[in-house]
PDB file of N, CA and C in Angstrom:
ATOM      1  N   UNK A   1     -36.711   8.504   9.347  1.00  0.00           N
ATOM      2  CA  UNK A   1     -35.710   9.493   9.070  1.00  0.00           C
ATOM      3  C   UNK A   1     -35.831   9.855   7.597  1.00  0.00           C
ATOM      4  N   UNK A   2     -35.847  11.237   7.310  1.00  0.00           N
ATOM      5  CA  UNK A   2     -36.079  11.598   5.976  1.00  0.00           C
ATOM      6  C   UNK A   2     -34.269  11.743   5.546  1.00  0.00           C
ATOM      7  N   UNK A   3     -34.349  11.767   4.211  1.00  0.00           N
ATOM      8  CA  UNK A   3     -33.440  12.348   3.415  1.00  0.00           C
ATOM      9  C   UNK A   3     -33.530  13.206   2.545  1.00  0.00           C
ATOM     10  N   UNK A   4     -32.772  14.148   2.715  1.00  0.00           N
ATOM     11  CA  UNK A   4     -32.828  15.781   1.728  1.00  0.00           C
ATOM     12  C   UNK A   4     -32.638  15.635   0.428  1.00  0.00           C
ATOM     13  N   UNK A   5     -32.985  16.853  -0.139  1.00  0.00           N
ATOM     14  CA  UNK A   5     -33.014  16.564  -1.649  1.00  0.00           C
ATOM     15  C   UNK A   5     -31.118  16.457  -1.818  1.00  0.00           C
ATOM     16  N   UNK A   6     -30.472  16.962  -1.075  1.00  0.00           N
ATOM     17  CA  UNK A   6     -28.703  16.654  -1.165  1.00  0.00           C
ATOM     18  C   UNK A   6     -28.609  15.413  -0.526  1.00  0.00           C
ATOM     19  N   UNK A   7     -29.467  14.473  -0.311  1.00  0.00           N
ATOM     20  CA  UNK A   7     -28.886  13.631   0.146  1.00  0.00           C
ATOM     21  C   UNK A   7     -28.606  13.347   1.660  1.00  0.00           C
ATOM     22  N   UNK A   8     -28.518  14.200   2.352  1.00  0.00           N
ATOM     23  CA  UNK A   8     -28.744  14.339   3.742  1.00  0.00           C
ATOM     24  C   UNK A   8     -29.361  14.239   4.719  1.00  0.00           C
ATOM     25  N   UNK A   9     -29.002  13.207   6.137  1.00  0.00           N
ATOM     26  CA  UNK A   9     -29.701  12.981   6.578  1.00  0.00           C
ATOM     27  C   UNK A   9     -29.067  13.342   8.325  1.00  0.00           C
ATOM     28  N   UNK A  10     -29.986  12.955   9.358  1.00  0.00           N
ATOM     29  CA  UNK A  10     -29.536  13.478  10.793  1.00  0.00           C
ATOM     30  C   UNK A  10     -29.256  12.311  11.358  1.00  0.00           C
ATOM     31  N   UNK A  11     -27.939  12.478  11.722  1.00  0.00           N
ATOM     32  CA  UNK A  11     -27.735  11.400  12.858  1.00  0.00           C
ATOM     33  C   UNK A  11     -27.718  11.453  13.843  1.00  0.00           C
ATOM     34  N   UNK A  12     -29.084  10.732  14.864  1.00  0.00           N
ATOM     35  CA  UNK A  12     -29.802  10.801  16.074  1.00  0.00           C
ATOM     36  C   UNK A  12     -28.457  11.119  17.091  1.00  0.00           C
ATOM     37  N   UNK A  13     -28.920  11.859  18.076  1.00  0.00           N
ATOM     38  CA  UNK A  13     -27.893  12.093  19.366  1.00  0.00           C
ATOM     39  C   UNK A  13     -27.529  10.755  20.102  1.00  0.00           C
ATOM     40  N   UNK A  14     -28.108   9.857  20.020  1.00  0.00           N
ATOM     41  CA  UNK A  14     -28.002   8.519  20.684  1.00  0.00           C
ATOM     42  C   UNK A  14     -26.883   7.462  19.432  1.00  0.00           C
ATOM     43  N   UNK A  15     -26.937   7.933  19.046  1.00  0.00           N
ATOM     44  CA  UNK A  15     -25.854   7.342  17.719  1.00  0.00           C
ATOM     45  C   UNK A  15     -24.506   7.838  17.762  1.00  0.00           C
ATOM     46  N   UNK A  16     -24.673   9.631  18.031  1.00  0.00           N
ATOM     47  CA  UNK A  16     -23.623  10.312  17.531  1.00  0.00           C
ATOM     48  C   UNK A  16     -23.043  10.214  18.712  1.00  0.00           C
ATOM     49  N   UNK A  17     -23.508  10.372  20.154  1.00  0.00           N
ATOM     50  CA  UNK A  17     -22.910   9.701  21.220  1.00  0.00           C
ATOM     51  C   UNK A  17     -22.445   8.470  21.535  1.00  0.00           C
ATOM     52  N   UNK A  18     -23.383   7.589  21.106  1.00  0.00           N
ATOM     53  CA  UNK A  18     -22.626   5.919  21.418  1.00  0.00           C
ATOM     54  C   UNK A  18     -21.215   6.414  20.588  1.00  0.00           C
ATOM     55  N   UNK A  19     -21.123   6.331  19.085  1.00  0.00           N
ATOM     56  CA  UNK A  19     -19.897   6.427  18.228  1.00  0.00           C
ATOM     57  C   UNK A  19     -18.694   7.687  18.694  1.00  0.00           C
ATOM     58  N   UNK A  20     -18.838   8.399  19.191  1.00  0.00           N
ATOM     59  CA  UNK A  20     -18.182   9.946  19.332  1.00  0.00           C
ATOM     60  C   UNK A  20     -18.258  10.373  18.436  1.00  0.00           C
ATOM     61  N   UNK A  21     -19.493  10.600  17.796  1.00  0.00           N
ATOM     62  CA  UNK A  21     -19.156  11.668  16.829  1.00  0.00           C
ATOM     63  C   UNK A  21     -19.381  13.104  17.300  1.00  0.00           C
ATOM     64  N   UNK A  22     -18.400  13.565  16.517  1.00  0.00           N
ATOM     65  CA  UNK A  22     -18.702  15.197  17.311  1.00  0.00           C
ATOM     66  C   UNK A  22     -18.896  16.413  15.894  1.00  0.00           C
ATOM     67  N   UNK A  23     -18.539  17.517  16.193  1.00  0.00           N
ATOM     68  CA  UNK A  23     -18.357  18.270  15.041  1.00  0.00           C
ATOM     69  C   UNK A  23     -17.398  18.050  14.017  1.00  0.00           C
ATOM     70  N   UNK A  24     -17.532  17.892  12.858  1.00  0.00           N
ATOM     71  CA  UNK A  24     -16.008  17.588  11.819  1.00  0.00           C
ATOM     72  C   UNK A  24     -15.434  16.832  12.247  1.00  0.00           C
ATOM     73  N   UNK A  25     -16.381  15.371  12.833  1.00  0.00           N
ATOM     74  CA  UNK A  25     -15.843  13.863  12.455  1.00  0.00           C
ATOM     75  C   UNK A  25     -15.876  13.562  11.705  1.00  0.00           C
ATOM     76  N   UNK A  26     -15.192  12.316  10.901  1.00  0.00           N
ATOM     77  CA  UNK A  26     -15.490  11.905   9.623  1.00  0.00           C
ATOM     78  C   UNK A  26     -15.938  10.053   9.695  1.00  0.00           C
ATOM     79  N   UNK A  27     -17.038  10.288   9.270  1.00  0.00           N
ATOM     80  CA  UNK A  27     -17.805   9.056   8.754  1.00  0.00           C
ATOM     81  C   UNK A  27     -17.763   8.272   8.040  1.00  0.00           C
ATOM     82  N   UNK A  28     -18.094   6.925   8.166  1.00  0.00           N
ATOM     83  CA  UNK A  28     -17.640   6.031   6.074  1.00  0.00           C
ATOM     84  C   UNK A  28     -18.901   5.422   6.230  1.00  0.00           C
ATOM     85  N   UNK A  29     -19.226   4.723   5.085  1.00  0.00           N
ATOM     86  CA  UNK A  29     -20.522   3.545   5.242  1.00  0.00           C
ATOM     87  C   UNK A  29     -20.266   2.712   5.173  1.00  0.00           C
ATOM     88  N   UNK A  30     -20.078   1.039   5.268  1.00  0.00           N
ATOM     89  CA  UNK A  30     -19.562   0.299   5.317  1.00  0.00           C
ATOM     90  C   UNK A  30     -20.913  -1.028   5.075  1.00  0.00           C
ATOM     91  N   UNK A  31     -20.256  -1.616   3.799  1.00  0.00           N
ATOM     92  CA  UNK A  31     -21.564  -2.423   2.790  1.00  0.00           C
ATOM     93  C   UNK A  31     -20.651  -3.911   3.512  1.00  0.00           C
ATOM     94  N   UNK A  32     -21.571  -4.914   4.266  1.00  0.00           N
ATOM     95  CA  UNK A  32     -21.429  -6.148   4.699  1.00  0.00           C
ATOM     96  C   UNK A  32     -22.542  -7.264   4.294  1.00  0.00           C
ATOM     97  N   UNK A  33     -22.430  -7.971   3.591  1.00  0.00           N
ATOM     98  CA  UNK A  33     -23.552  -8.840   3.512  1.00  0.00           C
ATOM     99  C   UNK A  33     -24.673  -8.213   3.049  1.00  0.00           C
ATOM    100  N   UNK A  34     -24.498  -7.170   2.039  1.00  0.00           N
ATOM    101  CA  UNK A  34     -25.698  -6.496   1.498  1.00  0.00           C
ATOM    102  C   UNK A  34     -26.165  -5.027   2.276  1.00  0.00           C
ATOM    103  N   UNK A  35     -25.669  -5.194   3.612  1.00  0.00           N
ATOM    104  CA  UNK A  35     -26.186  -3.742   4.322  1.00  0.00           C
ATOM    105  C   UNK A  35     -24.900  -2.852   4.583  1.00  0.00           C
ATOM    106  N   UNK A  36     -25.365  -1.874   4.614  1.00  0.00           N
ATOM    107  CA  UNK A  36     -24.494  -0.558   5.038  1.00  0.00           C
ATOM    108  C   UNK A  36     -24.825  -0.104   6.471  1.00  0.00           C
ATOM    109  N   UNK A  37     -23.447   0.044   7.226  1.00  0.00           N
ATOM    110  CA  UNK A  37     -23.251   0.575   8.674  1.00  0.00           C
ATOM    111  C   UNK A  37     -22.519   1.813   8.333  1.00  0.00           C
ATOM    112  N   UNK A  38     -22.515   2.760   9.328  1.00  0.00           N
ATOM    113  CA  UNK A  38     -22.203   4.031   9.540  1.00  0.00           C
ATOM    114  C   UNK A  38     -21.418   3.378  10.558  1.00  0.00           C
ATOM    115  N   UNK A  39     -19.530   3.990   9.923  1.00  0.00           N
ATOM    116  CA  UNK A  39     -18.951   4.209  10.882  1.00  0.00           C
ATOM    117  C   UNK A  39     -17.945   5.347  11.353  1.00  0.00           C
ATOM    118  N   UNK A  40     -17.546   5.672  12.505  1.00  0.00           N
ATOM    119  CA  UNK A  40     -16.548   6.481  12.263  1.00  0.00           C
ATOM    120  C   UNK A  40     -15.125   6.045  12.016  1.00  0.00           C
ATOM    121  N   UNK A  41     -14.510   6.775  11.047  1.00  0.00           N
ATOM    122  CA  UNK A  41     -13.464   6.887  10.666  1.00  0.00           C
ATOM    123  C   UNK A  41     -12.363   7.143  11.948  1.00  0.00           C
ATOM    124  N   UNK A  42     -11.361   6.676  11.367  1.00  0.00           N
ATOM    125  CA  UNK A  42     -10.129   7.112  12.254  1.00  0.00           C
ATOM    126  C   UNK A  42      -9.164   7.675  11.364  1.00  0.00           C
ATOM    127  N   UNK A  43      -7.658   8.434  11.742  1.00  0.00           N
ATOM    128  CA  UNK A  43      -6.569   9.411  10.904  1.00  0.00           C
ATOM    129  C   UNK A  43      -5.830   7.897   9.929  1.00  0.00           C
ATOM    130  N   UNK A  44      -6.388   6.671  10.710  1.00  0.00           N
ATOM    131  CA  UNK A  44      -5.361   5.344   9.527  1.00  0.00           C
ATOM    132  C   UNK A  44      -6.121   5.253   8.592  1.00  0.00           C
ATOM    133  N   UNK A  45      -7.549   4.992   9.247  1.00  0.00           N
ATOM    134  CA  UNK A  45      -8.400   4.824   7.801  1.00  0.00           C
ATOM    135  C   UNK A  45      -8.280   6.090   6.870  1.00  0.00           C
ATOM    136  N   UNK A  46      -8.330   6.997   7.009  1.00  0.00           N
ATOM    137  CA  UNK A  46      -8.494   8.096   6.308  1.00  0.00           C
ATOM    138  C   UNK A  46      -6.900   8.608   5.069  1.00  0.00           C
ATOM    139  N   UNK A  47      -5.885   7.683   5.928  1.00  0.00           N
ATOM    140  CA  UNK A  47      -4.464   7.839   5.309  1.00  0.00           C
ATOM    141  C   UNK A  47      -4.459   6.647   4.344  1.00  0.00           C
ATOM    142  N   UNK A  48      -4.640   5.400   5.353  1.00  0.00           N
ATOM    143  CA  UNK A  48      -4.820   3.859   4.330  1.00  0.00           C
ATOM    144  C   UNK A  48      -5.985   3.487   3.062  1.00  0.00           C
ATOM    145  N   UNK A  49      -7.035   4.203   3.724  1.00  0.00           N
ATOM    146  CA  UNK A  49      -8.005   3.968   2.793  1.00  0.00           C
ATOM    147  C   UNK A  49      -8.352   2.217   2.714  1.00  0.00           C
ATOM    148  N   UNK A  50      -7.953   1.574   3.472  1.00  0.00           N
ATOM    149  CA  UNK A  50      -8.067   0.448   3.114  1.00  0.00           C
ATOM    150  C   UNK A  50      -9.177  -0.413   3.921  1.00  0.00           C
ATOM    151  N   UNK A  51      -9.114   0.564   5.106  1.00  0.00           N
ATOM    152  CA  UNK A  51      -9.996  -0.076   6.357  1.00  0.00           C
ATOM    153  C   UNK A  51     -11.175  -0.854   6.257  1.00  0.00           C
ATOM    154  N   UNK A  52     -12.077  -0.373   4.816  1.00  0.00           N
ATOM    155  CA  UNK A  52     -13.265  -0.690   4.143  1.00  0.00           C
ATOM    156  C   UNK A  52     -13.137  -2.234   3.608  1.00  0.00           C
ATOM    157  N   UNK A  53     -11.824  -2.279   3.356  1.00  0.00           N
ATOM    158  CA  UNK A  53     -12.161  -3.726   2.443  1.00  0.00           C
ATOM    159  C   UNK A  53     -11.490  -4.713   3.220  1.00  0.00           C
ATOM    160  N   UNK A  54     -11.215  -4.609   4.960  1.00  0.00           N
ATOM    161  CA  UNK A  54     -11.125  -5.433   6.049  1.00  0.00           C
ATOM    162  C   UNK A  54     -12.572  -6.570   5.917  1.00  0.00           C
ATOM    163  N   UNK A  55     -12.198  -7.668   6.043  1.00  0.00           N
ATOM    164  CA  UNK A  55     -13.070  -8.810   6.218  1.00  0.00           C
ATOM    165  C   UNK A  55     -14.029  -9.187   4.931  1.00  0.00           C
ATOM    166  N   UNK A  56     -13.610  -8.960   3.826  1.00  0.00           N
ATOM    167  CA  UNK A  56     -14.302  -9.174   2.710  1.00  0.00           C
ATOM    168  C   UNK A  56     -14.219 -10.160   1.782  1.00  0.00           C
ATOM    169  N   UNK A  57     -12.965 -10.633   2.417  1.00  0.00           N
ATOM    170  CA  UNK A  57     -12.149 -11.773   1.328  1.00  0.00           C
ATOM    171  C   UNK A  57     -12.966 -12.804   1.329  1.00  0.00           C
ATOM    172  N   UNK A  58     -13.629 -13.344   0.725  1.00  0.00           N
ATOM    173  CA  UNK A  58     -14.018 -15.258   1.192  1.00  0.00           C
ATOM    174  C   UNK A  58     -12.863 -15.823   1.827  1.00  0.00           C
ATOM    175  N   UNK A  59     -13.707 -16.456   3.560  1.00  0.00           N
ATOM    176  CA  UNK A  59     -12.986 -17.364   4.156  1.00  0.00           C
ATOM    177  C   UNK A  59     -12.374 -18.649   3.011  1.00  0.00           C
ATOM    178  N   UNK A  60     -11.335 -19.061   3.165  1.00  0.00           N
ATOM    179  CA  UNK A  60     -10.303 -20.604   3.146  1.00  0.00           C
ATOM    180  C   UNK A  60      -9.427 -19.629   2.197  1.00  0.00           C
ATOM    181  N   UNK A  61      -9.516 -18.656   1.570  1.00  0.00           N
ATOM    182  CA  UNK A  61      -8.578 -18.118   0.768  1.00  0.00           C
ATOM    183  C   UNK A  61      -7.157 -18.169   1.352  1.00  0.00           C
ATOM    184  N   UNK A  62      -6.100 -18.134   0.655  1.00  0.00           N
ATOM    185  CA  UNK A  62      -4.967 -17.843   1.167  1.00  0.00           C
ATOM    186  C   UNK A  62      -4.280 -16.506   0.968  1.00  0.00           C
ATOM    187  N   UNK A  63      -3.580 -16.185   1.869  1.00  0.00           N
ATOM    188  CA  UNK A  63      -2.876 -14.699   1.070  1.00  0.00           C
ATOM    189  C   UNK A  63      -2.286 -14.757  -0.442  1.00  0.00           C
ATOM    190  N   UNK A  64      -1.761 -15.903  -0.867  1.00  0.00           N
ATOM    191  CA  UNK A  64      -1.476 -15.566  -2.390  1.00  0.00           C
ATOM    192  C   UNK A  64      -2.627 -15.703  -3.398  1.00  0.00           C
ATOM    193  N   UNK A  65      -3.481 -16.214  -2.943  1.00  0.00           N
ATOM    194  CA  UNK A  65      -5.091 -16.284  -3.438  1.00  0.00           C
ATOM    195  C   UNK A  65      -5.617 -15.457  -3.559  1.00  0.00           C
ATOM    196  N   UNK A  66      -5.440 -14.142  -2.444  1.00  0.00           N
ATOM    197  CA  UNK A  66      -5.997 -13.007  -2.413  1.00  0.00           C
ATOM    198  C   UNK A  66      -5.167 -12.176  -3.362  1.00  0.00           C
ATOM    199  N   UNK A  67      -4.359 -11.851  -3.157  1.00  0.00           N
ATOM    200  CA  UNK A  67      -3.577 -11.558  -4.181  1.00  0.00           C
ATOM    201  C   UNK A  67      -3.023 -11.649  -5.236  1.00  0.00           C
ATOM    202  N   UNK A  68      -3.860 -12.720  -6.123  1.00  0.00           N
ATOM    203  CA  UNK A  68      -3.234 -12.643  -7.053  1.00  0.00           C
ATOM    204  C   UNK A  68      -4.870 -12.554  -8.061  1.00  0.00           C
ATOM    205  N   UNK A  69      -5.900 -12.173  -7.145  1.00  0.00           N
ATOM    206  CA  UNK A  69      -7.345 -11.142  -7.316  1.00  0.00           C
ATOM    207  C   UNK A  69      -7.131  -9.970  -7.300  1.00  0.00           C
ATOM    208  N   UNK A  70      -5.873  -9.705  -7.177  1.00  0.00           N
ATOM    209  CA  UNK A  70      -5.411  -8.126  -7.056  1.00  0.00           C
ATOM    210  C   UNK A  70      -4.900  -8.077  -8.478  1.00  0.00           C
ATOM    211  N   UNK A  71      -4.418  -8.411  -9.239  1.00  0.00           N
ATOM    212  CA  UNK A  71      -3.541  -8.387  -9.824  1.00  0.00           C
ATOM    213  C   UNK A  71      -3.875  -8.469 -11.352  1.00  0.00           C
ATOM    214  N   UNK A  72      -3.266  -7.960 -12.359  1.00  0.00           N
ATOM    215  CA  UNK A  72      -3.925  -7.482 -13.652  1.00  0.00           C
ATOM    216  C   UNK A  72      -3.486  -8.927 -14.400  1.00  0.00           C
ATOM    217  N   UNK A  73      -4.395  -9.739 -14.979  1.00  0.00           N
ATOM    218  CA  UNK A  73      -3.808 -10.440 -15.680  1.00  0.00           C
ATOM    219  C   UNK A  73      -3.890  -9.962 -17.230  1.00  0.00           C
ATOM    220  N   UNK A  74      -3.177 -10.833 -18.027  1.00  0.00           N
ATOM    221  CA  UNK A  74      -2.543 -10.663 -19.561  1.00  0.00           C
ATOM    222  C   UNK A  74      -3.886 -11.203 -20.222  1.00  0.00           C
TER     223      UNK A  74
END
């Protein structure tokens, strides 16, 4: 598969069918363990924005563990 000088590339009919993609779907890439998946988006992800950084945390963390990686320290 080539990519255009914009950057652009075709996503095979066997792809855009397994996923539903159709006309003026919207797509994300999604970086796991070093690789990027193509997925489609849904109207939460696209409102939350957050959908991307589902499953990223290092396992044994706790929620205040995670959160307080959020958080600006002094």
């Amino acid at each position: 598969m080539k990519v255009t000088v914009k950057g652009q590339v075709t996503i095979p009919r066997r792809v855009r069918e397994t996923l539903g993609i159709q006309k003026n779907s919207e797509v994300d890439f999604v970086e796991e363990k070093g690789r990027f998946y193509l997925v489609k988006t849904d109207e939460g992800h696209q409102r939350l924005g957050f959908r991307r950084f589902r499953g990223i945390a290092p396992s044994g963390m706790s929620t205040d563990e995670i959160l307080e990686l959020t958080r600006e320290t002094e």
